[in-house]
Protein backbone atom coordinates (compact mmCIF):
# COMPACT_ATOMS: atom_id res chain seq x y z
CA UNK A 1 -3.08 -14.98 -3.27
CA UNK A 2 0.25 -17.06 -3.17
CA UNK A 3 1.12 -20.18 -4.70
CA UNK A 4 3.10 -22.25 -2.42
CA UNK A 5 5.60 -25.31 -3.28
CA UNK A 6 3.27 -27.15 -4.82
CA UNK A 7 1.83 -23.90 -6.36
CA UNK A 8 -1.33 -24.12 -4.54
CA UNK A 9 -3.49 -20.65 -3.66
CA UNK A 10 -2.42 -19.00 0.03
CA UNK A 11 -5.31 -16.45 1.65
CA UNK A 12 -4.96 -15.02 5.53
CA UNK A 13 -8.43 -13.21 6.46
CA UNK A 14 -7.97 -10.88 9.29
CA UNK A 15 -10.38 -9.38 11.50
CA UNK A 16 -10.18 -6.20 13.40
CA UNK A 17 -13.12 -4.90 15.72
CA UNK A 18 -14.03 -2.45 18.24
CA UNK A 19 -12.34 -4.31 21.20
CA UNK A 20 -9.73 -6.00 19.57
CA UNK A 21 -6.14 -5.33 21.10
CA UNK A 22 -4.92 -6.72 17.79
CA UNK A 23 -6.33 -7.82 14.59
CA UNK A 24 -7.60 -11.62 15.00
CA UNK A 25 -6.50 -14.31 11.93
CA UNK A 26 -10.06 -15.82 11.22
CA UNK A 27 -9.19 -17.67 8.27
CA UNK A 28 -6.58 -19.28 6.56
CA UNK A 29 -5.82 -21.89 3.98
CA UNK A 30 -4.29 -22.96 0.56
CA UNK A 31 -5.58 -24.30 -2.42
CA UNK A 32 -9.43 -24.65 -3.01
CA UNK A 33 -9.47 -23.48 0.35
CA UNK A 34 -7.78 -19.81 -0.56
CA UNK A 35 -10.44 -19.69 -3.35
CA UNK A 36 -12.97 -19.44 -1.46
CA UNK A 37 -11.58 -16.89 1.15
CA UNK A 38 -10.65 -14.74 -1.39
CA UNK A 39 -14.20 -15.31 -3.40
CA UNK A 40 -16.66 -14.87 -0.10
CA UNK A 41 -14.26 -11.30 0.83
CA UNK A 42 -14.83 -10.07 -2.26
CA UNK A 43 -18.76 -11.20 -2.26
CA UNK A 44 -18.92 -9.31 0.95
CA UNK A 45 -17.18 -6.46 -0.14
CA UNK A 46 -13.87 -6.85 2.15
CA UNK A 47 -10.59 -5.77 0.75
CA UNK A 48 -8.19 -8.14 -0.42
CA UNK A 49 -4.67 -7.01 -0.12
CA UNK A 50 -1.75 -8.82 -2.52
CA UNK A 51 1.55 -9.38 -0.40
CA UNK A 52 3.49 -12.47 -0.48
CA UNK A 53 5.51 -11.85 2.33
CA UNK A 54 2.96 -10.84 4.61
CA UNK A 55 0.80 -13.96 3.63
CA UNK A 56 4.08 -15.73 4.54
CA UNK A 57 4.06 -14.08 8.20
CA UNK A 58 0.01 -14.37 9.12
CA UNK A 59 0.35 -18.32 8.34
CA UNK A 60 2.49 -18.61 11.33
CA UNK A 61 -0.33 -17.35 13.13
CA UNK A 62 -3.03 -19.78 14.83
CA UNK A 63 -6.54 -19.31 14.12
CA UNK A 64 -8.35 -17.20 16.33
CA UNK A 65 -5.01 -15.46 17.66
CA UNK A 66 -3.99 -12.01 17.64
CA UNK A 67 -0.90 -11.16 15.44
CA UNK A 68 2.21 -10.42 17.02
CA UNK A 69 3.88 -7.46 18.02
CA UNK A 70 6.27 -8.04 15.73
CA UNK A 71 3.97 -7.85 12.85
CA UNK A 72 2.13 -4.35 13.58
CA UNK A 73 3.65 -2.24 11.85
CA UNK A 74 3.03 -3.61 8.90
CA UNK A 75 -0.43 -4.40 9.78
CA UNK A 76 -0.74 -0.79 11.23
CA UNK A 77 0.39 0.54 7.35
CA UNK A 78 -2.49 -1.72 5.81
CA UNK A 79 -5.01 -1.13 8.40
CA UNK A 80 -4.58 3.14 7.42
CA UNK A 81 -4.40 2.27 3.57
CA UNK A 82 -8.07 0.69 4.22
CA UNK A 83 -9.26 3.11 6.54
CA UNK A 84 -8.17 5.95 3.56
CA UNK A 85 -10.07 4.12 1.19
CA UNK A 86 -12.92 3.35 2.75
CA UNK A 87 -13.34 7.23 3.80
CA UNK A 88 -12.74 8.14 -0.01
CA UNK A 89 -16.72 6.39 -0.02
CA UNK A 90 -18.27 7.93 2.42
CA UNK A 91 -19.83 11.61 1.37
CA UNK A 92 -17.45 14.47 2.98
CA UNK A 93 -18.50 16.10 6.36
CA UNK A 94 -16.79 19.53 6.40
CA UNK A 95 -18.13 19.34 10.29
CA UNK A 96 -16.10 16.38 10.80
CA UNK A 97 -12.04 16.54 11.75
CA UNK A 98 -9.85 14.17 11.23
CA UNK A 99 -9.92 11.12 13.64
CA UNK A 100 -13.66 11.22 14.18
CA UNK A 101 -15.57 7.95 15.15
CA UNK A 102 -16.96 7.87 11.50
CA UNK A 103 -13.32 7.44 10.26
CA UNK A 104 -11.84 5.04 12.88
CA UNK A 105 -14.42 2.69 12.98
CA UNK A 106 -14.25 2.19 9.18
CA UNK A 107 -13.77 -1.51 8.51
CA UNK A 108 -14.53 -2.47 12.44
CA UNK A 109 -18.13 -3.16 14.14
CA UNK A 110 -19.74 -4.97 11.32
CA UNK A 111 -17.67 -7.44 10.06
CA UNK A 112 -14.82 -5.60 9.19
CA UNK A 113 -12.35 -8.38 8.13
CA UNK A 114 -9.54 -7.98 5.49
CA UNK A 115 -8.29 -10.56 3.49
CA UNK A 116 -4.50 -10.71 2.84
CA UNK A 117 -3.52 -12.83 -0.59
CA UNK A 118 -0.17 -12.49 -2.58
CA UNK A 119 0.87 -12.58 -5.75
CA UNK A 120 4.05 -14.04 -6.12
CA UNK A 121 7.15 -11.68 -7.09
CA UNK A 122 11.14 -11.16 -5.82
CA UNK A 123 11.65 -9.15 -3.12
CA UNK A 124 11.80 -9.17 0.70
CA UNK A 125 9.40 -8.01 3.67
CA UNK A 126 11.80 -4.78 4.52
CA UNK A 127 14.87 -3.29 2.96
CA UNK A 128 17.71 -2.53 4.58
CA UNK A 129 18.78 0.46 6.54
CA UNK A 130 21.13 1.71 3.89
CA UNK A 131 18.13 1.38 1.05
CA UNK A 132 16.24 3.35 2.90
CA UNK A 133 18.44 6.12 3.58
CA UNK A 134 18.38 7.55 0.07
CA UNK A 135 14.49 7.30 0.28
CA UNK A 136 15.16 10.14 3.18
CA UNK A 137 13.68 13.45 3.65
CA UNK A 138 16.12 15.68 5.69
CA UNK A 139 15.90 19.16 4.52
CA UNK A 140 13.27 21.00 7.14
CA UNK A 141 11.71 23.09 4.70
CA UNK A 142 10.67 19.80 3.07
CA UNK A 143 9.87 17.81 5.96
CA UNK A 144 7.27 20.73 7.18
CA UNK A 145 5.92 21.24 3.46
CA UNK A 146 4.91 17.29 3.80
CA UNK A 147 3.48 17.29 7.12
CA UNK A 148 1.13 19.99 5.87
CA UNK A 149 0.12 18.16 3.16
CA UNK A 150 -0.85 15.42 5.74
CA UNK A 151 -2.75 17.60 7.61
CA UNK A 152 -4.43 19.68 5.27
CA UNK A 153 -5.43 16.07 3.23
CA UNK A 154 -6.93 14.64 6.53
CA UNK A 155 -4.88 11.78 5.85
CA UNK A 156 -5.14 9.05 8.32
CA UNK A 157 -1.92 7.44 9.60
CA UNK A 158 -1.53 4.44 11.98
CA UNK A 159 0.68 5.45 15.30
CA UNK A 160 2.72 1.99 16.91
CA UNK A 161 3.64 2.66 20.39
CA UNK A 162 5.64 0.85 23.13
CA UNK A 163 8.12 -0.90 21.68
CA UNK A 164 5.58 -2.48 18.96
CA UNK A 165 2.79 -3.60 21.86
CA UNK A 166 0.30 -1.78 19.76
CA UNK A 167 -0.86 0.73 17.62
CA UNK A 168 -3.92 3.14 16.59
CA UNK A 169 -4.89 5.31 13.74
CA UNK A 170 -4.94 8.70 14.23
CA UNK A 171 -4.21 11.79 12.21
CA UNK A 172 -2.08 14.65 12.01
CA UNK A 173 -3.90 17.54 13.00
CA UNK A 174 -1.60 20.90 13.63
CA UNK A 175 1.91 21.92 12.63
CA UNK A 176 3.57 24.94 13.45
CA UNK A 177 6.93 26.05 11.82
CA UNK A 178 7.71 28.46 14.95
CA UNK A 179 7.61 26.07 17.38
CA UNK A 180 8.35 22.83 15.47
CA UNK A 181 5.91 21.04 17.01
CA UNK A 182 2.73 18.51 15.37
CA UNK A 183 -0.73 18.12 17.12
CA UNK A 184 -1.67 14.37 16.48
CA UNK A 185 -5.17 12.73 17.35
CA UNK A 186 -5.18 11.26 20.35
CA UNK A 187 -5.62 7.38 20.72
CA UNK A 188 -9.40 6.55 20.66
CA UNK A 189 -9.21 5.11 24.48
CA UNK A 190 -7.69 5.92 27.04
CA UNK A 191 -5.71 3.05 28.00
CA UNK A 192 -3.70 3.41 24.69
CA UNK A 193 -3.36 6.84 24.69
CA UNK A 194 -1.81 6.50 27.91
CA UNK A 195 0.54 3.85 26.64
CA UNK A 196 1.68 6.15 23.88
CA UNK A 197 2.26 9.15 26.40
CA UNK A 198 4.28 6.47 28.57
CA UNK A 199 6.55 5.37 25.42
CA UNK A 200 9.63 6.33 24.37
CA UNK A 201 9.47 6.27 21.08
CA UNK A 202 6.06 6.19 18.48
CA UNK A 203 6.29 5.07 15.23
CA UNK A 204 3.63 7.14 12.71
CA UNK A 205 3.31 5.22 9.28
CA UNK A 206 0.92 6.42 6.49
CA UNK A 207 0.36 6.88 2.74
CA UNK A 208 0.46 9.99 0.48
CA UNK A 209 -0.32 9.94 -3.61
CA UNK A 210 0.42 6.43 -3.05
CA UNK A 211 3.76 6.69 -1.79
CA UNK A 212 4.73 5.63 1.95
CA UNK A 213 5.74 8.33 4.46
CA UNK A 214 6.89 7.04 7.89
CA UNK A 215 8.53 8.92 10.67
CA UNK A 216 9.68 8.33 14.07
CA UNK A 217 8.97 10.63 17.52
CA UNK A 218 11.13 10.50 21.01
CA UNK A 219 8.25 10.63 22.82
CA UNK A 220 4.64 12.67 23.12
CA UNK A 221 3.00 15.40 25.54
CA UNK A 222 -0.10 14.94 26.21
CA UNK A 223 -2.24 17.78 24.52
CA UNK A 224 -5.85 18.91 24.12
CA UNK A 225 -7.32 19.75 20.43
CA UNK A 226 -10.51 21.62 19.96
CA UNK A 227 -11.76 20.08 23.32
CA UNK A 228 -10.54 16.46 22.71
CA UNK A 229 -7.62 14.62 23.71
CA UNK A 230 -4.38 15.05 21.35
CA UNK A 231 -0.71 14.29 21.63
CA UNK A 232 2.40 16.75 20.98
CA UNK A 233 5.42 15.62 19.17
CA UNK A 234 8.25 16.94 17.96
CA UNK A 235 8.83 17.71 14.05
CA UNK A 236 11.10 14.99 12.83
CA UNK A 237 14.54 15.14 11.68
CA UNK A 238 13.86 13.13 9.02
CA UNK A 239 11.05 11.40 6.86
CA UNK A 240 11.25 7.79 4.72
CA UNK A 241 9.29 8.70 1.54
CA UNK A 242 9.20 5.31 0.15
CA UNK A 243 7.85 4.24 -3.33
CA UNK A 244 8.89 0.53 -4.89
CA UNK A 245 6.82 -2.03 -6.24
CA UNK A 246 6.27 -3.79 -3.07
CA UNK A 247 4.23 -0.63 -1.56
CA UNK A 248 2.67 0.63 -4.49
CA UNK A 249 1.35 -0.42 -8.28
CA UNK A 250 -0.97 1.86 -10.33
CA UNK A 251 -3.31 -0.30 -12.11
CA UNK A 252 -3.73 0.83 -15.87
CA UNK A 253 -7.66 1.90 -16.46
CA UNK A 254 -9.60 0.03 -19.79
CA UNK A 255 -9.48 3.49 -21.62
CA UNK A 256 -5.20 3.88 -21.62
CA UNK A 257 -3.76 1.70 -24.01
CA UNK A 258 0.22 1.50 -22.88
CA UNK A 259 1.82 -1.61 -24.69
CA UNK A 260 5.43 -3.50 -23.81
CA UNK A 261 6.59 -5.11 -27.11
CA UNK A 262 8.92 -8.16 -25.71
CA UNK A 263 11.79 -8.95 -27.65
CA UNK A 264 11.70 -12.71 -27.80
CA UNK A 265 14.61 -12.87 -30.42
CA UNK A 266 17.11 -10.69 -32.69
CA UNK A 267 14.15 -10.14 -35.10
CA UNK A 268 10.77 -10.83 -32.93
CA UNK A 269 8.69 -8.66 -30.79
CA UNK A 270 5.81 -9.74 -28.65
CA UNK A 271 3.50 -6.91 -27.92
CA UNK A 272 1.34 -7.11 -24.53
CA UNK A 273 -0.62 -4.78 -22.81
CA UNK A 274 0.37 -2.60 -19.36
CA UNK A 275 -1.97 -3.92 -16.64
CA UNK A 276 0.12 -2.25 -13.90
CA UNK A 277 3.14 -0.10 -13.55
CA UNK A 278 5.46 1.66 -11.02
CA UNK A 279 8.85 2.88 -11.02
CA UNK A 280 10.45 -0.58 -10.07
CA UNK A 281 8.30 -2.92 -12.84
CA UNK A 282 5.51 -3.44 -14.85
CA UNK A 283 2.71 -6.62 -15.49
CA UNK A 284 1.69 -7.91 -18.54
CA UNK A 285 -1.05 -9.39 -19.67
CA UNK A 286 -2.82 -10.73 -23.08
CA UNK A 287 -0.52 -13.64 -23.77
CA UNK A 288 -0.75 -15.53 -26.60
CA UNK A 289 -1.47 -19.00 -26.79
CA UNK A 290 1.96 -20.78 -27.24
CA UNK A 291 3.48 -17.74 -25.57
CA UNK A 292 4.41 -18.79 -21.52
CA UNK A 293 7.48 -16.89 -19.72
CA UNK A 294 9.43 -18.22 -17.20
CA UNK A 295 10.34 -16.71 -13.92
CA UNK A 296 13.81 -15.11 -13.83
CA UNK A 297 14.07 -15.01 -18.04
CA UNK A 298 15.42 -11.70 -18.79
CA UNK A 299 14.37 -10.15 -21.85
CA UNK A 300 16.66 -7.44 -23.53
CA UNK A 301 15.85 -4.48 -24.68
CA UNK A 302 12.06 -4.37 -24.50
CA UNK A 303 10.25 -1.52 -25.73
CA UNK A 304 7.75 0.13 -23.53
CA UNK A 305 5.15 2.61 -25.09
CA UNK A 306 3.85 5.71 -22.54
CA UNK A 307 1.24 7.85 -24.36
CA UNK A 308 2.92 8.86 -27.12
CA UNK A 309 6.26 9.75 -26.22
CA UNK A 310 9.47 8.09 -27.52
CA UNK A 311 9.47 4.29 -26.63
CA UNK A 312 11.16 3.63 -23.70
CA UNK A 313 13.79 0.92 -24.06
CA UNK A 314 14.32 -1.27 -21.00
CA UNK A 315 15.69 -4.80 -19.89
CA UNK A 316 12.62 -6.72 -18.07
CA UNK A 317 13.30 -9.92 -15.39
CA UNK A 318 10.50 -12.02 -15.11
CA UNK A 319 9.47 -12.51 -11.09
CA UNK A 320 6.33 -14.05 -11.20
CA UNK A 321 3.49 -15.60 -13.78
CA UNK A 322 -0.28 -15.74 -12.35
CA UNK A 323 -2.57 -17.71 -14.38
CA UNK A 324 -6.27 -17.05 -12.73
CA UNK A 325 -9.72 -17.53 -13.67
CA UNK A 326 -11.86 -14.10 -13.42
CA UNK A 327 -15.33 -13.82 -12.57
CA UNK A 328 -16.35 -14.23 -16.11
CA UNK A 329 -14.99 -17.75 -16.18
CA UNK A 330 -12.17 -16.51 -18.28
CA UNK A 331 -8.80 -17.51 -18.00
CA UNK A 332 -6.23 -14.66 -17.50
CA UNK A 333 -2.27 -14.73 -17.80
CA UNK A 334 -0.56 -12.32 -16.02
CA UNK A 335 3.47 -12.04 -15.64
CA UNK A 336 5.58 -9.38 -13.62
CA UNK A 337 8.28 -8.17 -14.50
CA UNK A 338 11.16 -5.90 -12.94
CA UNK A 339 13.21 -2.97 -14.83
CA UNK A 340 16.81 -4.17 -14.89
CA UNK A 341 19.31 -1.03 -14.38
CA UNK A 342 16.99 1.30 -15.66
CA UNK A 343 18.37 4.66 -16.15
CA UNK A 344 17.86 7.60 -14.32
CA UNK A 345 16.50 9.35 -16.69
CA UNK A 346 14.11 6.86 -17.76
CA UNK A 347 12.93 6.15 -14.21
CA UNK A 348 12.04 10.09 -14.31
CA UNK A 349 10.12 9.52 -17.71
CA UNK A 350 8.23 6.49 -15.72
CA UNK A 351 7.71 8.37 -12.65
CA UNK A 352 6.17 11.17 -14.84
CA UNK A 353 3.42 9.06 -16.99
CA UNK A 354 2.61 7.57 -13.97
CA UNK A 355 1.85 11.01 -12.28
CA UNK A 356 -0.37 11.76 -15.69
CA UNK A 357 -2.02 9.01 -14.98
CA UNK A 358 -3.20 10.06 -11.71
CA UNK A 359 -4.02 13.31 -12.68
CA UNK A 360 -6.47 12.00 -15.72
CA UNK A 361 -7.95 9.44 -13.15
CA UNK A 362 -8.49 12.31 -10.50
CA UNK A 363 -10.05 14.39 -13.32
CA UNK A 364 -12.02 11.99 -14.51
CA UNK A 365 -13.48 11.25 -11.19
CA UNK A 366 -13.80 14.91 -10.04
CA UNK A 367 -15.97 15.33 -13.70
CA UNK A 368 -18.75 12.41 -12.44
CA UNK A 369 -18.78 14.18 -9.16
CA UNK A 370 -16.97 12.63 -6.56
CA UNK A 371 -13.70 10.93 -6.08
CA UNK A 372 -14.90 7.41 -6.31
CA UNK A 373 -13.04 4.52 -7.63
């Protein structure tokens, strides 16, 4: 969901089917319009993806058109976060190996449309070069210690080939440390696969814990993989391991209880409750009546209380206020906010309730026998 000038609801539904070169825009609209995109994909069980800029992108698109090249890799990314989702669902074949029909056909064949909505917040569609760069993995030992984890995880990741003119999801299958070499899926036809063995230079995009790992390849051999077709590439010199608000926000569950207190003056605090954090921001919600921010107020020295360690003390910049109605009819007030100049050291004490977050979550699901969300 976005709210445009006149602060109207933006929804994009995409569709992407067995066939498809491309996924298709099916829907689009603002206002009343967005509503009921975003209510009938959620009805039928679709995902619905926040992302302002992307939302931005897809209305250029005509209805019944296929994105543009230019847009796939950014689709690609989205497409594998659903496709990792959806196979969280489905019961665990130890027969199965990665890339198997059951897994690339999630969210195609019947019906499988996405809806894209945004919420609105700072920030751009990509960084630039130089941000990235200290997001970089270089060190080998590193690189190979993360590929493993891809492979051993099954994790799917979406592979963009010839110049941008598509992409597929695939997985990692094999790495080898004496050889320096990584066995990937091969493309689930044959005309693509083709097109990635004829390319240059493939683009593999996925996400790990949450966190965005993309890597580049000068090329592929074709290769074979327990009978099936696979391609060969070369372990990369280096590895963007991305995590900022724009990829990733951990949504607080009902039982955790972390609270900002909001200094609205020298001797006034306003406490709200977390409902999602990450390393670059937070969102609040439970305002008072009487109570509305502004976007871009800065408040000063806000106090934001993590289990029960030591507040953390922290400047806050407002970037966006979303006033919605849930499905109970109730009216909800929800403003995000971005750490000013946090500290290192305070971005570590973020980084580190968030990953005891994910750990009690995982528990928790592991304990009612599955991991289900």
């Amino acid at each position: 969901m976005d709210y445009d000038a006149d602060s109207r609801q933006v929804a994009v539904a995409l569709r992407y089917a067995d066939g498809d070169t491309a996924p298709v825009v099916v829907a689009k609209g603002r206002g009343v319009l967005a509503d009921e995109i975003i209510r009938r994909a959620r009805d039928a069980g679709l995902f619905v993806h926040e992302s302002r800029e992307l939302v931005a992108l897809l209305l250029q698109v005509d209805l019944d058109q296929r994105i543009p090249p230019v847009l796939y890799v950014a689709i690609a990314e989205l497409l594998s976060w659903v496709y990792q989702v959806e196979q969280r669902v489905v019961p665990d074949d130890p027969s199965r190996r990665p890339g198997d029909p059951i897994a690339r056909s999630a969210g195609r064949g019947g019906g499988g449309t996405m809806t894209t909505e945004s919420t609105p917040r700072a920030g751009t569609a990509a960084a630039a070069a130089d941000d990235h760069e200290r997001f970089q993995l270089h060190d080998r030992l590193e690189i190979l210690g993360l590929v493993r984890t891809l492979v051993e995880r099954r994790a799917l990741v979406s592979v963009v080939y010839g110049g941008g003119s598509g992409f597929f999801v695939s997985a990692l299958l094999q790495v080898s440390s004496a050889s320096g070499e990584i066995i990937v899926d091969g493309a689930p036809d044959l005309p693509a696969h083709a097109a990635a063995l004829a390319s240059s230079r493939l683009t593999f995009a996925t996400l790990l814990d949450n966190i965005r790992v993309q890597f580049h390849a000068d090329g592929a051999e074709d290769a074979e993989f327990e009978g099936q077709r696979a391609l060969r590439i070369a372990l990369p010199d280096s590895v963007l391991r991305l995590q900022r608000r724009a990829d990733y926000r951990l949504r607080i569950p009902p039982a955790e209880t972390p609270v900002c207190e909001l200094r609205i003056d020298a001797s006034a605090m306003l406490p709200l409750r977390v409902y999602d954090i990450s390393c670059g921001g937070i969102a609040l919600v439970d305002w008072p009546d009487g109570q509305a921010p502004e976007n871009h107020r800065l408040y000063r020295q806000c106090r934001l209380l993590l289990d029960d360690e030591e507040p953390l003390a922290a400047d806050l910049e407002v970037v966006y206020v979303l006033d919605r109605t849930e499905s109970d009819g109730q009216r909800v007030r929800r403003c995000g906010a971005r750490f000013v100049d946090l500290p290192g050291t305070l971005a570590t004490r973020v980084q580190r309730y968030i990953t005891r977050l994910e750990r009690r979550q995982k528990a928790l699901r592991d304990a009612h026998g599955g991991d289900r969300r």
